[in-house]
N, C-alpha and C. Protein backbone atom coordinates (compact mmCIF):
# COMPACT_ATOMS: atom_id res chain seq x y z
N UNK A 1 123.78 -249.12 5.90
CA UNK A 1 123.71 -248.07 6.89
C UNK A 1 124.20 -246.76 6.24
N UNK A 2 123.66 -245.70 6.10
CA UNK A 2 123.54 -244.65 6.24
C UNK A 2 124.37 -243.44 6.71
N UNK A 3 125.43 -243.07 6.65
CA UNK A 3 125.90 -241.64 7.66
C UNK A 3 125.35 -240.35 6.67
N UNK A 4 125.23 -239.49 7.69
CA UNK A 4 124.85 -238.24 7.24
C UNK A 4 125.80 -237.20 7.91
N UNK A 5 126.38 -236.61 7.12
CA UNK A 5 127.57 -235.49 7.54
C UNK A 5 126.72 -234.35 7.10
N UNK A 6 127.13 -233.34 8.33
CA UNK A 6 126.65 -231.94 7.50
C UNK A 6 127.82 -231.05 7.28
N UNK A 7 127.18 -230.75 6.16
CA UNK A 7 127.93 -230.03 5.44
C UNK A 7 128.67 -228.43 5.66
N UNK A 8 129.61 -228.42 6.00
CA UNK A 8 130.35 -226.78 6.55
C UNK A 8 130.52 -226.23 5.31
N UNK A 9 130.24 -224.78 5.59
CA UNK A 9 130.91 -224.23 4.82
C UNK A 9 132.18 -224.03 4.32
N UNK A 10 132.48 -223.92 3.01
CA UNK A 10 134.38 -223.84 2.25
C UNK A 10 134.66 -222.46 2.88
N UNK A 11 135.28 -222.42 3.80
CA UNK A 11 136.53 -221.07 3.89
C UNK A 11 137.22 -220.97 2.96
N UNK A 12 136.91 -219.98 2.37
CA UNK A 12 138.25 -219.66 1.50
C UNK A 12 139.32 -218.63 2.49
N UNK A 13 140.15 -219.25 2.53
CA UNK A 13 141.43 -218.51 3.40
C UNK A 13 142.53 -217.21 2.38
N UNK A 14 142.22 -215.94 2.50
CA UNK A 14 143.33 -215.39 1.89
C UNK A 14 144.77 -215.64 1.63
N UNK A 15 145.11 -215.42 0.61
CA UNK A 15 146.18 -215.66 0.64
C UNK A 15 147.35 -214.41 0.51
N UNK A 16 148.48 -214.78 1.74
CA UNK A 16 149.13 -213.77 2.45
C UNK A 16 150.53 -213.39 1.57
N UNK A 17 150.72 -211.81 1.46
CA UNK A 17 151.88 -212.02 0.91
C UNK A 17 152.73 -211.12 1.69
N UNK A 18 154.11 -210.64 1.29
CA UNK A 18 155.41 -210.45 1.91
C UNK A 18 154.49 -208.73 2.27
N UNK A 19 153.76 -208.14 1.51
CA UNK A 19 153.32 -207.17 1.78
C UNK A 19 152.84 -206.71 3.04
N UNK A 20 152.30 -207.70 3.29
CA UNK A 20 150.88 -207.71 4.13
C UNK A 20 151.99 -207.98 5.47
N UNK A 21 153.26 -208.25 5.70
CA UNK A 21 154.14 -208.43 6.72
C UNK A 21 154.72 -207.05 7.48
N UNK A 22 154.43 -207.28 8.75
CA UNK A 22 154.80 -206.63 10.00
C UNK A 22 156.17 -206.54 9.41
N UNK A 23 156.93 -207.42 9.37
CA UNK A 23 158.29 -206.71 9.13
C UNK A 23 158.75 -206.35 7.73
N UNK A 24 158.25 -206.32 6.82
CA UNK A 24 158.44 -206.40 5.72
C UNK A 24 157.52 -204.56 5.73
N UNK A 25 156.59 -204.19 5.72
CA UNK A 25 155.63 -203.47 6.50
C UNK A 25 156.60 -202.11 6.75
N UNK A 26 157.34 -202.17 8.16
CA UNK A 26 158.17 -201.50 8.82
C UNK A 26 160.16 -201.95 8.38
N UNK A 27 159.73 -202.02 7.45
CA UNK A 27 161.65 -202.22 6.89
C UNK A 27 161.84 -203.04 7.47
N UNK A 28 161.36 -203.93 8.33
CA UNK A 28 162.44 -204.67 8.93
C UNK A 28 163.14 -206.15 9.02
N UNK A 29 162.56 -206.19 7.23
CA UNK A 29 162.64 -207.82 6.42
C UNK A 29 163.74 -207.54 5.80
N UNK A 30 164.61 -208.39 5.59
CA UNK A 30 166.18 -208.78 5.23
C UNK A 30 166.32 -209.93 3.94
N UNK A 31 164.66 -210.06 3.51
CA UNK A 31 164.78 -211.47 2.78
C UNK A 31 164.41 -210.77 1.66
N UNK A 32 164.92 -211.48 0.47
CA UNK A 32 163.97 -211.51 -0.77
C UNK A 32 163.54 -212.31 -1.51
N UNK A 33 162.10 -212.87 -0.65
CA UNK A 33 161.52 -214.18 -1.49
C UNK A 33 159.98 -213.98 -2.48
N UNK A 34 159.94 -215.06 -3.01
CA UNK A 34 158.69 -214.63 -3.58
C UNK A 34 157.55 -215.20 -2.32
N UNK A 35 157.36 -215.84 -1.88
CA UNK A 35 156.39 -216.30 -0.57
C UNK A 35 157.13 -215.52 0.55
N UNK A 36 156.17 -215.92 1.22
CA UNK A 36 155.81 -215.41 2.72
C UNK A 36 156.91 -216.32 3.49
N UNK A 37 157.76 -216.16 4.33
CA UNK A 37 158.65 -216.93 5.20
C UNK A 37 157.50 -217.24 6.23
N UNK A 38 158.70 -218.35 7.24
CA UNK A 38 157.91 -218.73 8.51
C UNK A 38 157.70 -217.63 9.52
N UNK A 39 158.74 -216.60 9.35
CA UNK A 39 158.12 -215.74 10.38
C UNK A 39 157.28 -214.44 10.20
N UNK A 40 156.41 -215.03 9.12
CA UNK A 40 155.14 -213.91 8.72
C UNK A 40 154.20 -213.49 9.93
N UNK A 41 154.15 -212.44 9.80
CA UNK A 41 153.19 -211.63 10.82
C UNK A 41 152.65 -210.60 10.23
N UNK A 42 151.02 -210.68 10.35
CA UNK A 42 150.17 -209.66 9.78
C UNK A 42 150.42 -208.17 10.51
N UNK A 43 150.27 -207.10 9.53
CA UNK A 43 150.88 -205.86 9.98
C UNK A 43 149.72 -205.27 11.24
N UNK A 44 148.35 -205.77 10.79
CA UNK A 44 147.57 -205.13 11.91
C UNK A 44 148.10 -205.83 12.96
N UNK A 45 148.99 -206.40 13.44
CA UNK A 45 149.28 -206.86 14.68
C UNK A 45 149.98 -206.17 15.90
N UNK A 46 150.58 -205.10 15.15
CA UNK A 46 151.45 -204.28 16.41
C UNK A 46 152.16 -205.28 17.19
N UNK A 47 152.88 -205.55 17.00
CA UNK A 47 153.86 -206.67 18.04
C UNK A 47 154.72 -205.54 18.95
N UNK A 48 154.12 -205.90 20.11
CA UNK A 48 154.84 -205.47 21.49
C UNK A 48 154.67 -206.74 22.37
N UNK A 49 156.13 -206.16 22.77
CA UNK A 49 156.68 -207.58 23.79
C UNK A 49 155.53 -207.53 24.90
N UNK A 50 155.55 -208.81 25.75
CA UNK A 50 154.33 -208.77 26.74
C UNK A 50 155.15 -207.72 27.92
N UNK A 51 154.18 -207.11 28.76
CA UNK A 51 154.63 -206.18 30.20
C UNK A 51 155.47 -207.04 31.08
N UNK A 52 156.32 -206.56 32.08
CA UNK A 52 157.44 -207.06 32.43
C UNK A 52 156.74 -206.98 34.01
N UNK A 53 156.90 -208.24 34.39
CA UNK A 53 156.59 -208.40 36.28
C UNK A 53 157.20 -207.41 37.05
N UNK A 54 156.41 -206.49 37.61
CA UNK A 54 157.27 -205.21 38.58
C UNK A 54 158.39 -206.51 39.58
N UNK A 55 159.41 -205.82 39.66
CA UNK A 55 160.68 -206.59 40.85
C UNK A 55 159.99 -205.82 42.29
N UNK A 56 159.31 -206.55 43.36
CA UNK A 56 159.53 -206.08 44.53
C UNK A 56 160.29 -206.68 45.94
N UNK A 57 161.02 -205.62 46.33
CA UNK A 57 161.61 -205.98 47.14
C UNK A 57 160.93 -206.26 48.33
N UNK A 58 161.76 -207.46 49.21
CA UNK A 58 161.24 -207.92 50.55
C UNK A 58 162.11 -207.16 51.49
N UNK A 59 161.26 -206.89 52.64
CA UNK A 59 161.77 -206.70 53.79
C UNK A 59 162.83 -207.45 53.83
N UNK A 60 163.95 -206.97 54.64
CA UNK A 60 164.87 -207.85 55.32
C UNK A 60 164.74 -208.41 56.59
N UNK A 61 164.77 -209.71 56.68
CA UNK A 61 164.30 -210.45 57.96
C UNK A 61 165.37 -210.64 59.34
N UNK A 62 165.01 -210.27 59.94
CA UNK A 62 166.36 -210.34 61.33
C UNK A 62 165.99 -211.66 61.94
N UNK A 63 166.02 -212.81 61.33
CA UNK A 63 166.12 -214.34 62.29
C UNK A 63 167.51 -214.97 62.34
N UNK A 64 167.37 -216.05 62.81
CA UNK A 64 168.56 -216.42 63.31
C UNK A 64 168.47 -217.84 61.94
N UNK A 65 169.98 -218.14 61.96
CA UNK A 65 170.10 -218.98 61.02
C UNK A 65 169.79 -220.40 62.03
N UNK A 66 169.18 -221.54 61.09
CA UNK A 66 168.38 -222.62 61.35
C UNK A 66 169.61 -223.43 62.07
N UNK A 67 170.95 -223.23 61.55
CA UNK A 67 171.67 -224.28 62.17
C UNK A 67 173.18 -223.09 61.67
N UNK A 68 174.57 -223.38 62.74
CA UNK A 68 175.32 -222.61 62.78
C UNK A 68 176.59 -223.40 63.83
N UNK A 69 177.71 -223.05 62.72
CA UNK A 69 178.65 -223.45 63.34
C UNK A 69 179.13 -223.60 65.04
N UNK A 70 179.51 -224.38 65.39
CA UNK A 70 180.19 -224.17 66.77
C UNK A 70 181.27 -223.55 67.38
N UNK A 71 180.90 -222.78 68.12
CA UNK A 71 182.13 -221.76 68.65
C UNK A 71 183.28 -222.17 69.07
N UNK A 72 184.64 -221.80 69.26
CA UNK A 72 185.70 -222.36 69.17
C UNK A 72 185.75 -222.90 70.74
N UNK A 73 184.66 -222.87 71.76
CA UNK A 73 185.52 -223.11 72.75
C UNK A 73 184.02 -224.57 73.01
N UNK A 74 183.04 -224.55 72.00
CA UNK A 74 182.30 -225.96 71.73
C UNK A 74 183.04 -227.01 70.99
N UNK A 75 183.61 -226.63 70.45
CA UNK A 75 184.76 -227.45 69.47
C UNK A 75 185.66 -227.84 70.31
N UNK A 76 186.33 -227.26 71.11
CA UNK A 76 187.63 -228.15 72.13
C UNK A 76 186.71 -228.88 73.07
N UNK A 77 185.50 -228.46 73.58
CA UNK A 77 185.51 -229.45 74.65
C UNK A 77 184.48 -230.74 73.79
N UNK A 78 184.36 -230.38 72.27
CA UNK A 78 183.60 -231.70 71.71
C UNK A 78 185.35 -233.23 71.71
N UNK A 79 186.10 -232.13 71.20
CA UNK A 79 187.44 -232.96 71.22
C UNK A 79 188.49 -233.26 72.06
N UNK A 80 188.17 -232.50 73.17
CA UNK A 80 188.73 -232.51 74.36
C UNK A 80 188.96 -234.14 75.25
C-alpha cells in the first residue's frame, strides 16, 4: 500500500536577534546575551497595554432589606 503525502513548502523562518527587540529597541533591555531571551518581542509591535473597562456607576436603589432584625419590643414578646 501506497501513501502519498504532499509536499509543503520549507519555511525558512528568520532568525531573530537582540536587535530586532522591542525592548532592547527602546533601552529597555537589562541583559547581555548573545541570543534572544524568552521575553523577545519584535519592535514593529508597539506594545500597549489592552484599554481599560470604563467603571460605571449604578443608581442607588431604595428597597428594603430581604430579611432584618427584630425590634426590641418583637424580641421580648418572642421571650416573654
Amino acid at each position: 500500500m501506497q501513501t502519498t503525502q504532499a509536499k509543503r513548502p520549507v519555511r525558512r523562518t528568520k532568525k531573530v536577534t537582540c536587535d530586532e527587540c522591542f525592548f532592547r529597541v527602546n533601552l529597555l533591555c537589562a541583559l547581555d546575551l548573545d541570543e534572544p531571551c524568552a521575553t523577545f518581542r519584535p519592535s514593529e509591535a508597539q506594545l500597549r497595554p489592552p484599554q481599560q473597562l470604563r467603571f460605571v456607576f449604578r443608581q442607588e436603589r431604595s428597597t428594603r432589606a430581604a430579611w432584618a432584625f427584630p425590634s426590641a419590643d418583637e424580641q421580648a414578646a418572642l421571650h416573654a
